[in-house]
PDB file of N, CA and C in Angstrom:
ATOM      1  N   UNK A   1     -20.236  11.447   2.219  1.00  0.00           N
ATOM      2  CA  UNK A   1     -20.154  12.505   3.209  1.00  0.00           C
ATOM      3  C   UNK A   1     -18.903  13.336   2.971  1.00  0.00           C
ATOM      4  N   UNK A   2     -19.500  14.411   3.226  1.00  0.00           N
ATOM      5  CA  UNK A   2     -17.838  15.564   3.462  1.00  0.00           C
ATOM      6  C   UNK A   2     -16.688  14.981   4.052  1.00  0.00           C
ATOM      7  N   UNK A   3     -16.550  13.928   5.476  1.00  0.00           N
ATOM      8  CA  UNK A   3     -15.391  13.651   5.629  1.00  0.00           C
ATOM      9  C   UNK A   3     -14.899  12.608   5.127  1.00  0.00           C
ATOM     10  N   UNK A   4     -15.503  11.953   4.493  1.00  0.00           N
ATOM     11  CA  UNK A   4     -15.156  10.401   3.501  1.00  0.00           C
ATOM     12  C   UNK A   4     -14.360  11.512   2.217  1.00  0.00           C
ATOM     13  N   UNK A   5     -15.347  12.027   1.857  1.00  0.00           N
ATOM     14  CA  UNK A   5     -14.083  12.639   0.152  1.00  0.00           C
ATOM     15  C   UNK A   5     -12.984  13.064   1.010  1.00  0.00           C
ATOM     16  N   UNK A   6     -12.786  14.423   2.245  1.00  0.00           N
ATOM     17  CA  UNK A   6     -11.977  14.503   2.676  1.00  0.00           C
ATOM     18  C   UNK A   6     -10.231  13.685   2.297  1.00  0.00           C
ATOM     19  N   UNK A   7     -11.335  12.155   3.351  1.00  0.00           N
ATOM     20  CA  UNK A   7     -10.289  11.616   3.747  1.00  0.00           C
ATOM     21  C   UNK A   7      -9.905  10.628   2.536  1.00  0.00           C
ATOM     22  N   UNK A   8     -10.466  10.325   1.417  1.00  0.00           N
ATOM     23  CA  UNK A   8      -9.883  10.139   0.008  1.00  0.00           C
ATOM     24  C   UNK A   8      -8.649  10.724  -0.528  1.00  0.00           C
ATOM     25  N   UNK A   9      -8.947  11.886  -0.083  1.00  0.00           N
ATOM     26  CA  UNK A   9      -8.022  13.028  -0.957  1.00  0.00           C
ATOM     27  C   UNK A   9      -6.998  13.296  -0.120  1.00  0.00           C
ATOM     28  N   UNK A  10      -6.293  12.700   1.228  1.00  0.00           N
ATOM     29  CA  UNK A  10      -5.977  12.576   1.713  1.00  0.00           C
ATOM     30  C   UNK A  10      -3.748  13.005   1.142  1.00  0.00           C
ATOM     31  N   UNK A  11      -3.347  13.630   1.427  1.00  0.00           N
ATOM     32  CA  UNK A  11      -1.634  12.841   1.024  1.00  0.00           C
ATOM     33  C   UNK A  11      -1.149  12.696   2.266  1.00  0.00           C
ATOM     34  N   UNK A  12       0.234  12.307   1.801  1.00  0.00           N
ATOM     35  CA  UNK A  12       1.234  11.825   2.902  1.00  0.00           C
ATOM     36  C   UNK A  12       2.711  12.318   2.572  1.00  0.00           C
ATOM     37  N   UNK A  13       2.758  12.626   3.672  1.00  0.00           N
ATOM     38  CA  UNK A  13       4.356  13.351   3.771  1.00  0.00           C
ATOM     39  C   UNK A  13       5.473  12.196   4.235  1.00  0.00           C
ATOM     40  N   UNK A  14       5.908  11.939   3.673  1.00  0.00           N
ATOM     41  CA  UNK A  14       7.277  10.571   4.212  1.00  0.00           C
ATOM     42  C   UNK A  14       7.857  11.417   5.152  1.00  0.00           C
ATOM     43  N   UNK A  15       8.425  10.924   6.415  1.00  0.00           N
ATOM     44  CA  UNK A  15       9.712  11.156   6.971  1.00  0.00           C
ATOM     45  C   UNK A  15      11.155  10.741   6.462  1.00  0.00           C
ATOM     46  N   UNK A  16      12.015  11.590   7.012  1.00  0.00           N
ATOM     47  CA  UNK A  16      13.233  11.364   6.184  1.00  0.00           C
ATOM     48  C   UNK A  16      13.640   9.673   6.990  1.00  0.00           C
ATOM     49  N   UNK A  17      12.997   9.351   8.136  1.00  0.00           N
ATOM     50  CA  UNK A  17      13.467   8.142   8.517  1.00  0.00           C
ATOM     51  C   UNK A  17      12.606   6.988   7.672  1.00  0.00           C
ATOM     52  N   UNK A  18      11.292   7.520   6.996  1.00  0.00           N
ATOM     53  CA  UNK A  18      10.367   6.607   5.913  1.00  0.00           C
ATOM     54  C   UNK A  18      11.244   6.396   4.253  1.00  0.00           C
ATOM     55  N   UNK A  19      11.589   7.614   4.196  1.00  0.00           N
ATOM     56  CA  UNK A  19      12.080   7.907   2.992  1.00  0.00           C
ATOM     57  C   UNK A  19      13.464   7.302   2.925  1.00  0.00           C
ATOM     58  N   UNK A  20      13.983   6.748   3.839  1.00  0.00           N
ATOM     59  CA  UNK A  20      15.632   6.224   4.168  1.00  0.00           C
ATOM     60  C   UNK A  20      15.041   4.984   3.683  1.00  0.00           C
ATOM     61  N   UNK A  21      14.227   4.435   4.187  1.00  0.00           N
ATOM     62  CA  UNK A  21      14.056   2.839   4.562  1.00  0.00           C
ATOM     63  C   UNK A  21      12.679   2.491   2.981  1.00  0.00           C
ATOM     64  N   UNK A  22      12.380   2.870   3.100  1.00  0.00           N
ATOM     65  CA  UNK A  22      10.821   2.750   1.686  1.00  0.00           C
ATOM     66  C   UNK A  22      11.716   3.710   0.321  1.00  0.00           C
ATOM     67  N   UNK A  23      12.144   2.937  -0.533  1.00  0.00           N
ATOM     68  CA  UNK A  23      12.626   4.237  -1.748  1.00  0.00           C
ATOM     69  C   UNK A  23      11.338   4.406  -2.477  1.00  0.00           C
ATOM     70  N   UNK A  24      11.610   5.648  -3.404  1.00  0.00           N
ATOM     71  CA  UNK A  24      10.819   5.867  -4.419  1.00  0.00           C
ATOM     72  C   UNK A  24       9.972   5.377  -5.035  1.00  0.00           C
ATOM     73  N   UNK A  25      10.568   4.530  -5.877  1.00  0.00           N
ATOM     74  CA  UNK A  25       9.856   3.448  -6.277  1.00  0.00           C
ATOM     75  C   UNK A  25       8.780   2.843  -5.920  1.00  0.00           C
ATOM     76  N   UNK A  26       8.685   2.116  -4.367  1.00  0.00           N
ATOM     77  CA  UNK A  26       7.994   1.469  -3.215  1.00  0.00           C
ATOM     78  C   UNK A  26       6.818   2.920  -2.882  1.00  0.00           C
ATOM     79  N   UNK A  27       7.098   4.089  -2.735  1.00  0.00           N
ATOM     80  CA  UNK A  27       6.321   4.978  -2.231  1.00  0.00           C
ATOM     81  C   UNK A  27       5.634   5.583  -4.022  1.00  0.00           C
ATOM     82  N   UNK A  28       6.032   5.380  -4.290  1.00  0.00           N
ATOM     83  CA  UNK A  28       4.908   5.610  -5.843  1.00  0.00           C
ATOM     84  C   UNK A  28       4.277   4.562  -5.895  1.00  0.00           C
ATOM     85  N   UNK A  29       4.614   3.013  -5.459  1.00  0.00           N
ATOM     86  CA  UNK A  29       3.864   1.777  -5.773  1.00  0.00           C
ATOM     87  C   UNK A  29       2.532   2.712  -5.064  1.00  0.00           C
ATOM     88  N   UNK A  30       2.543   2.841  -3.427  1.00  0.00           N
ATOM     89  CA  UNK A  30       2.034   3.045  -2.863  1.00  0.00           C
ATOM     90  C   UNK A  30       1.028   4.107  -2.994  1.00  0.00           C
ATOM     91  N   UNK A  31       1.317   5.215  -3.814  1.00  0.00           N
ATOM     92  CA  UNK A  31       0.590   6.252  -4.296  1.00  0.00           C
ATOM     93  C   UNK A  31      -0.387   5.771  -5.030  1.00  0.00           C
ATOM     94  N   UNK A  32       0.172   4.824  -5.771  1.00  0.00           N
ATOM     95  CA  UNK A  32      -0.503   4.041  -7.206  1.00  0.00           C
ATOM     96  C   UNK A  32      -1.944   3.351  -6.556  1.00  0.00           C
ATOM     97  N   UNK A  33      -1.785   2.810  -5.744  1.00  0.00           N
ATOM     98  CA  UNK A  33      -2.129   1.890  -5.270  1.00  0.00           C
ATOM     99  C   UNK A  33      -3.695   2.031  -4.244  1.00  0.00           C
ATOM    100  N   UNK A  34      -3.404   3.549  -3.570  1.00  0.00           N
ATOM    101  CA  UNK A  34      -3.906   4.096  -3.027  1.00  0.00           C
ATOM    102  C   UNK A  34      -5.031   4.983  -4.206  1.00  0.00           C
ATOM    103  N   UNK A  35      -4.800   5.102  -5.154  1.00  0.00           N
ATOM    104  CA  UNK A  35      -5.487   6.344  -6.622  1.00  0.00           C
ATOM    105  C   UNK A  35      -6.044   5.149  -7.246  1.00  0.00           C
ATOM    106  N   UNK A  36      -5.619   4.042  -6.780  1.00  0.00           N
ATOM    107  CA  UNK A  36      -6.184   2.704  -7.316  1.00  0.00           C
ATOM    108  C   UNK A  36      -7.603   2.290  -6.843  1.00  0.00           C
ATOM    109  N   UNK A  37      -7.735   2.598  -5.651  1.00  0.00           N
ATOM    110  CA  UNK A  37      -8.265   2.348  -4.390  1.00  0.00           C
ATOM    111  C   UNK A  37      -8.307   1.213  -4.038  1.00  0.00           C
ATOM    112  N   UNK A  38      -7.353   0.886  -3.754  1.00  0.00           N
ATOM    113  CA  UNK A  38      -6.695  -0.520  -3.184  1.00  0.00           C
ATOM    114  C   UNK A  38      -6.523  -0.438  -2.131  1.00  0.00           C
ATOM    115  N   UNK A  39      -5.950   0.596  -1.687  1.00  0.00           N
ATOM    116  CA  UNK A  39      -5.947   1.263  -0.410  1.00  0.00           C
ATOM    117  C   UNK A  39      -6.476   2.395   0.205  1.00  0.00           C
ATOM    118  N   UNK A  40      -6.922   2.742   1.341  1.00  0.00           N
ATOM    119  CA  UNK A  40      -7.638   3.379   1.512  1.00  0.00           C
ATOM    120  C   UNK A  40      -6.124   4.517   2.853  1.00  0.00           C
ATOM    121  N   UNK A  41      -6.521   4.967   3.226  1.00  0.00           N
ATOM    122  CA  UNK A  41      -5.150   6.166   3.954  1.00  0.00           C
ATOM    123  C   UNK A  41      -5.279   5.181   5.423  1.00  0.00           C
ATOM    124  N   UNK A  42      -6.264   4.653   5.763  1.00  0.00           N
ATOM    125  CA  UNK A  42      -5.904   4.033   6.953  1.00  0.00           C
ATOM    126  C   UNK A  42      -4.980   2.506   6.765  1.00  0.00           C
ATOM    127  N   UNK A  43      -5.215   1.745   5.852  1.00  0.00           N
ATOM    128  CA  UNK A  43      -4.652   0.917   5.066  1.00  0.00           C
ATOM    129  C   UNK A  43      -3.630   1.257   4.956  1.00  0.00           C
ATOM    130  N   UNK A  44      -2.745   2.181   4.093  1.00  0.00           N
ATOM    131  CA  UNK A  44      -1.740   3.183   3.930  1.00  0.00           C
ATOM    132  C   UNK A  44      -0.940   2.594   4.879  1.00  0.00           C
ATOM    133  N   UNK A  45      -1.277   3.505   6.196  1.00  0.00           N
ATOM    134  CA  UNK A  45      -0.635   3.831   7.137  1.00  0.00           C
ATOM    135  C   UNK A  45      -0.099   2.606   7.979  1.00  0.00           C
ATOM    136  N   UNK A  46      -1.065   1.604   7.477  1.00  0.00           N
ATOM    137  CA  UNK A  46      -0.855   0.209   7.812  1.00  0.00           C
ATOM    138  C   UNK A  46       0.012  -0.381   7.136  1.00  0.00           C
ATOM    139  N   UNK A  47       0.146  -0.272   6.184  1.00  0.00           N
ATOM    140  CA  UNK A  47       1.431  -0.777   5.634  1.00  0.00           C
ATOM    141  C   UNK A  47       2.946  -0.512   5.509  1.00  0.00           C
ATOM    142  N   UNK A  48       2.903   1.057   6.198  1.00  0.00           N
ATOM    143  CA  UNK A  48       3.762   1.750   5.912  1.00  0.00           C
ATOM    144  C   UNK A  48       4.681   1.579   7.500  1.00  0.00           C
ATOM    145  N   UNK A  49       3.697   1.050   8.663  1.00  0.00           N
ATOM    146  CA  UNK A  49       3.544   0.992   9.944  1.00  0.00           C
ATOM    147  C   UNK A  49       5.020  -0.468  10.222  1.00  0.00           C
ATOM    148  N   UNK A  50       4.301  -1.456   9.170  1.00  0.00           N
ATOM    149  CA  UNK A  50       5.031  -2.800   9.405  1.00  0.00           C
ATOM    150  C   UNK A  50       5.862  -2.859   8.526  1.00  0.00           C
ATOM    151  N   UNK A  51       6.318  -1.788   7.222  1.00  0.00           N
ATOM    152  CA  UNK A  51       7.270  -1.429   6.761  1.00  0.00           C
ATOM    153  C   UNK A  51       8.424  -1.532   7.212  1.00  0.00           C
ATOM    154  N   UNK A  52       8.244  -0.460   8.349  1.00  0.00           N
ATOM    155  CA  UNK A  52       9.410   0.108   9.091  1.00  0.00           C
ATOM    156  C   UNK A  52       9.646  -0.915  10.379  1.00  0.00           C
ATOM    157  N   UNK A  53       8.647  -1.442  10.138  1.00  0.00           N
ATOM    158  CA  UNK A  53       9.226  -2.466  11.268  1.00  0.00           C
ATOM    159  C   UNK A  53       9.826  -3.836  10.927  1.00  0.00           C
ATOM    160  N   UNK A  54       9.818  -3.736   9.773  1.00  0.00           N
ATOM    161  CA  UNK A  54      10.441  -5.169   9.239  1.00  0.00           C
ATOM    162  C   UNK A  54      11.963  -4.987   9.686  1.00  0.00           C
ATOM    163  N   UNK A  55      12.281  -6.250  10.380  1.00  0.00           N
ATOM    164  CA  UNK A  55      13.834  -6.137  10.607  1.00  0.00           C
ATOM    165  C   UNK A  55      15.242  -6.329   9.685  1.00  0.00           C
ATOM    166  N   UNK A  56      14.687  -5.640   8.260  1.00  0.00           N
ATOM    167  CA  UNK A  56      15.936  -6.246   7.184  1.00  0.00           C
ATOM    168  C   UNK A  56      16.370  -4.980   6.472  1.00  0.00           C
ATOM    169  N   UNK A  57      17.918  -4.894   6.504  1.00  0.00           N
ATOM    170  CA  UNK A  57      18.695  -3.772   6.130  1.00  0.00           C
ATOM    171  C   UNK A  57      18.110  -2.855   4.741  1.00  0.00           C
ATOM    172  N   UNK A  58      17.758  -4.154   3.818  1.00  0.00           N
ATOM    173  CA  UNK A  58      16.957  -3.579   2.563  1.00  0.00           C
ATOM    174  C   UNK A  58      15.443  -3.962   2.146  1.00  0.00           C
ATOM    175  N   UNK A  59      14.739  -3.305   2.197  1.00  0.00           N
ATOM    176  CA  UNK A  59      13.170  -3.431   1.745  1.00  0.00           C
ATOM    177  C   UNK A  59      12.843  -2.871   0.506  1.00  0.00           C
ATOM    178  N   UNK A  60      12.506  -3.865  -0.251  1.00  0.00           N
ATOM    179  CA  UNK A  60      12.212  -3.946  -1.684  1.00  0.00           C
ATOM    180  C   UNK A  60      10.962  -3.894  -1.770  1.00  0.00           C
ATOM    181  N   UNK A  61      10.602  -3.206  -3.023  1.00  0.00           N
ATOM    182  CA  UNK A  61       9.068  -2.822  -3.872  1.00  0.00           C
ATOM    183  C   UNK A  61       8.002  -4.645  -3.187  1.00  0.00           C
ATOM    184  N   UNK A  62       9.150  -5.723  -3.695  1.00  0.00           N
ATOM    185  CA  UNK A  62       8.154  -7.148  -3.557  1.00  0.00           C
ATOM    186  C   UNK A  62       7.610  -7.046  -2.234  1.00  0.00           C
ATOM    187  N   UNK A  63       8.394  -6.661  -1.106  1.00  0.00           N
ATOM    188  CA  UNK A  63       8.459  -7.059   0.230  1.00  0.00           C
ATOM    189  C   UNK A  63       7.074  -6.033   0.618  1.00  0.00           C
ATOM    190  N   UNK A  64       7.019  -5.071   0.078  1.00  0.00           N
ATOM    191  CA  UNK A  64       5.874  -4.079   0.819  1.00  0.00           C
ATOM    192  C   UNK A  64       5.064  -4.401   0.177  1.00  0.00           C
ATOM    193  N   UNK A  65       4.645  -4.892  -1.276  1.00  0.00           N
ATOM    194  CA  UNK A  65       3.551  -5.921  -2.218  1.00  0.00           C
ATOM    195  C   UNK A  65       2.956  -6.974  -1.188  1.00  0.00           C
ATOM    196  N   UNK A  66       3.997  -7.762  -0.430  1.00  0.00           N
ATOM    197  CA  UNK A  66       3.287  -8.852   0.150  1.00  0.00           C
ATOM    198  C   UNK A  66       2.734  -8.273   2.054  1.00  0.00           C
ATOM    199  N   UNK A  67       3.568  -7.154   2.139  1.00  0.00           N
ATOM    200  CA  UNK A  67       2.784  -6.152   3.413  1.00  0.00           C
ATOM    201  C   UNK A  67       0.982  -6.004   2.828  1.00  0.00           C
ATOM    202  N   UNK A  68       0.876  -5.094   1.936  1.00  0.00           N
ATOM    203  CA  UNK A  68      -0.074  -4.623   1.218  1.00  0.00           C
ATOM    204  C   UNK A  68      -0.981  -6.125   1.465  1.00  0.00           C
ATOM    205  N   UNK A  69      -0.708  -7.203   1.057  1.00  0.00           N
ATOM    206  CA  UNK A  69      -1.722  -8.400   0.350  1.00  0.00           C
ATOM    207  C   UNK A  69      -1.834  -8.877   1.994  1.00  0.00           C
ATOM    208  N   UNK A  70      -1.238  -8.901   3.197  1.00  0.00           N
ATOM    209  CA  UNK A  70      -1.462  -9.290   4.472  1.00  0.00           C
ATOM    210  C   UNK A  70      -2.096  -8.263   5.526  1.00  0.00           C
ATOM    211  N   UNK A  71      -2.174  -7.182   5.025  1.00  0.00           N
ATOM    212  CA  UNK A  71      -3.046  -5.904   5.654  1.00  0.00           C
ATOM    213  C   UNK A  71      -4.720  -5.670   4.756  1.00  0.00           C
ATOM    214  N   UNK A  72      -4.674  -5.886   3.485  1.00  0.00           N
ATOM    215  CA  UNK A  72      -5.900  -6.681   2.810  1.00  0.00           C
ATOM    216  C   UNK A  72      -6.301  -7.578   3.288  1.00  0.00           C
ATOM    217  N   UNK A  73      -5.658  -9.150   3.844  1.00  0.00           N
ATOM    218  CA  UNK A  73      -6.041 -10.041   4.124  1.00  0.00           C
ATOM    219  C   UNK A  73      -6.629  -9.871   5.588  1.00  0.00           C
ATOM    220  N   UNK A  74      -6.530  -9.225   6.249  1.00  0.00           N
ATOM    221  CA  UNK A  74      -6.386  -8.831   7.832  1.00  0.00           C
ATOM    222  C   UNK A  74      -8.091  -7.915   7.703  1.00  0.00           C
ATOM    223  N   UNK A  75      -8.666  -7.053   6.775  1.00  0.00           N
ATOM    224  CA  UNK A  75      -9.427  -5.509   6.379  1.00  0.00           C
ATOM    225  C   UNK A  75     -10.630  -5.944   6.266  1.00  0.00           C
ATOM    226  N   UNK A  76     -11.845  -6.594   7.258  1.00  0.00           N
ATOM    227  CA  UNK A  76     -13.316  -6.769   6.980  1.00  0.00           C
ATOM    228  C   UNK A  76     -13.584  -6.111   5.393  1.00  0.00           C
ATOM    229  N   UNK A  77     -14.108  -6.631   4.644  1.00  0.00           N
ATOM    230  CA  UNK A  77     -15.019  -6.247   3.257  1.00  0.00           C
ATOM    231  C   UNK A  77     -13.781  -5.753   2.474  1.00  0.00           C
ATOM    232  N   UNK A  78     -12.230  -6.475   2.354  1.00  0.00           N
ATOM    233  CA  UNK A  78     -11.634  -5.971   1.377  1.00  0.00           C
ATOM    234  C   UNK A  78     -11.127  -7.254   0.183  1.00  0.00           C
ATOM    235  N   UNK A  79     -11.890  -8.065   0.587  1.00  0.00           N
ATOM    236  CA  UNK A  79     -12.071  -9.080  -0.337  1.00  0.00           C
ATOM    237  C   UNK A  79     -11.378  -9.018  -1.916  1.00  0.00           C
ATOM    238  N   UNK A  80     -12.598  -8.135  -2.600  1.00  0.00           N
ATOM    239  CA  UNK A  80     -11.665  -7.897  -4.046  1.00  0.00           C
ATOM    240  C   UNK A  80     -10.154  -6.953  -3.974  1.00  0.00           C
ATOM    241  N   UNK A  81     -10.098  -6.065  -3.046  1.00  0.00           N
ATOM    242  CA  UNK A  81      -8.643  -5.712  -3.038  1.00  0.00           C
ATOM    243  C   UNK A  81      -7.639  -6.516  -3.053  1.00  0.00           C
ATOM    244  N   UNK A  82      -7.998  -7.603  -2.011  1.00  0.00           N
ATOM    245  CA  UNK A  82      -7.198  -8.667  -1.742  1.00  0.00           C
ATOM    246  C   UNK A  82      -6.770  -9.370  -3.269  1.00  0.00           C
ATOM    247  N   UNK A  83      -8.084  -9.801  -3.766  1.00  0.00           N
ATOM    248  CA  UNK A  83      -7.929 -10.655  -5.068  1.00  0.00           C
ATOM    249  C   UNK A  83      -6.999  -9.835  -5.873  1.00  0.00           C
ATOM    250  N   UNK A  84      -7.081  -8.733  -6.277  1.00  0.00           N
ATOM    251  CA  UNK A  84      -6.446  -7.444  -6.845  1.00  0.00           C
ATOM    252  C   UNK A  84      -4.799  -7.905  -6.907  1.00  0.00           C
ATOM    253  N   UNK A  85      -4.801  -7.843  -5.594  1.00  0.00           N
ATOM    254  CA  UNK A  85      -3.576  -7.323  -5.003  1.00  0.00           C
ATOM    255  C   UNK A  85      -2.713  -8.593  -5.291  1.00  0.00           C
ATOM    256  N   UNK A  86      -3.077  -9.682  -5.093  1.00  0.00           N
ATOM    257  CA  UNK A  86      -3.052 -10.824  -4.785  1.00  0.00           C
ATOM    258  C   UNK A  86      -2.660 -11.221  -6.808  1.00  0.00           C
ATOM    259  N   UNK A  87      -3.515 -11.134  -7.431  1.00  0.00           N
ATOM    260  CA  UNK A  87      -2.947 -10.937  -8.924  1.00  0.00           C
ATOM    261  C   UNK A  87      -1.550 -10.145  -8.978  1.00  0.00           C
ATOM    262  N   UNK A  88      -1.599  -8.762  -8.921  1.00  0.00           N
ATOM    263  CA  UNK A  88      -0.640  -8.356  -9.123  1.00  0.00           C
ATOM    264  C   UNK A  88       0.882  -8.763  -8.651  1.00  0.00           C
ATOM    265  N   UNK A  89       1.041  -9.445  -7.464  1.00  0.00           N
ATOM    266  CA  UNK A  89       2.168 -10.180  -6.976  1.00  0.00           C
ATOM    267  C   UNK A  89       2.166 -11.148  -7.684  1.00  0.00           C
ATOM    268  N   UNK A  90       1.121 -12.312  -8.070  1.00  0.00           N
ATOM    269  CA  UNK A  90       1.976 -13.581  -8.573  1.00  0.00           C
ATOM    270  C   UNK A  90       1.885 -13.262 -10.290  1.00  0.00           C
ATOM    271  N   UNK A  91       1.168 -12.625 -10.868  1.00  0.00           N
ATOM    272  CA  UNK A  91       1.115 -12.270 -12.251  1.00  0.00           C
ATOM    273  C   UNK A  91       2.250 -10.428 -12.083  1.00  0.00           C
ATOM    274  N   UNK A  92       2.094  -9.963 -11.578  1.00  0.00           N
ATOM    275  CA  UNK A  92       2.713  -9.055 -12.467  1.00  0.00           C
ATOM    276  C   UNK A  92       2.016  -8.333 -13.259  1.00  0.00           C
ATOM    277  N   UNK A  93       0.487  -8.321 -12.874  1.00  0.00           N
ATOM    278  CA  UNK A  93      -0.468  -7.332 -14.013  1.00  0.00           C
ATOM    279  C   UNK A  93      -1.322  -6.321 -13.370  1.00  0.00           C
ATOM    280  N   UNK A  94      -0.680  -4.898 -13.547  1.00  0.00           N
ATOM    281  CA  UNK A  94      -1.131  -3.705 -13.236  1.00  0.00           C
ATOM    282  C   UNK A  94      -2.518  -3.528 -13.876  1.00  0.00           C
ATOM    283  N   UNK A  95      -2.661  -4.063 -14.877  1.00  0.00           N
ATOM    284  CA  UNK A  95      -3.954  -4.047 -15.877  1.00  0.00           C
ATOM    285  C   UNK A  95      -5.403  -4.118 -15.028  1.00  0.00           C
ATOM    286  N   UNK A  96      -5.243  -5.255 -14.168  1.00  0.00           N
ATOM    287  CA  UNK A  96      -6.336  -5.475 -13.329  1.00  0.00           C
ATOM    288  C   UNK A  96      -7.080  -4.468 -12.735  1.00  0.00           C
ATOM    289  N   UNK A  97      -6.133  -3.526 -12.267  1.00  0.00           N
ATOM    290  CA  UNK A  97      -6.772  -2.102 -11.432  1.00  0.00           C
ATOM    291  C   UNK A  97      -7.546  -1.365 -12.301  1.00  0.00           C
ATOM    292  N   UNK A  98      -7.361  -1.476 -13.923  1.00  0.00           N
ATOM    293  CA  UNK A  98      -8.365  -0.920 -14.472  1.00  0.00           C
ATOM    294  C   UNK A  98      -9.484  -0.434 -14.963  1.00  0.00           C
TER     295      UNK A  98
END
């Protein structure tokens, strides 16, 4: 349907209070990840949600990896994302998404 591609094609604008707390790095994982379709923009937003709510001065690329694999785990029918995702944290292999 028209609003499914829509909402595929979807971007996201960081706030400078997202962009303080999530670096670069972490928000390209996230781009990646999303072009992956690993994530979908409501997913996204879900991760990006308990991001900012984590209570620790520094949040690292790993820390939003294991957000990502507990918002999968949480997602009716995201099963292979999960598995996906779930590789890439304990292996370390981007390859999989391919």
């Amino acid at each position: 349907t028209e609003a499914a591609s829509s909402t595929r094609q979807s971007s996201r604008i960081f706030t400078a209070s997202e962009q303080q707390r999530i670096d670069l790095e972490t928000r390209g994982m996230l781009l990646y990840l999303e072009q992956s379709g690993l994530l979908d923009p409501v997913s996204r937003e879900l991760v990006i949600e308990r991001a900012m709510a984590l209570d620790t001065p520094d949040l690292e690329a790993d820390d939003v990896k294991w957000i990502v694999l507990l918002v999968l785990l949480n997602q009716p029918g995201q099963e292979s994302a999960f598995a996906l995702m779930e590789e890439l944290i304990y292996n370390g292999n981007p390859d999989v998404l391919h």
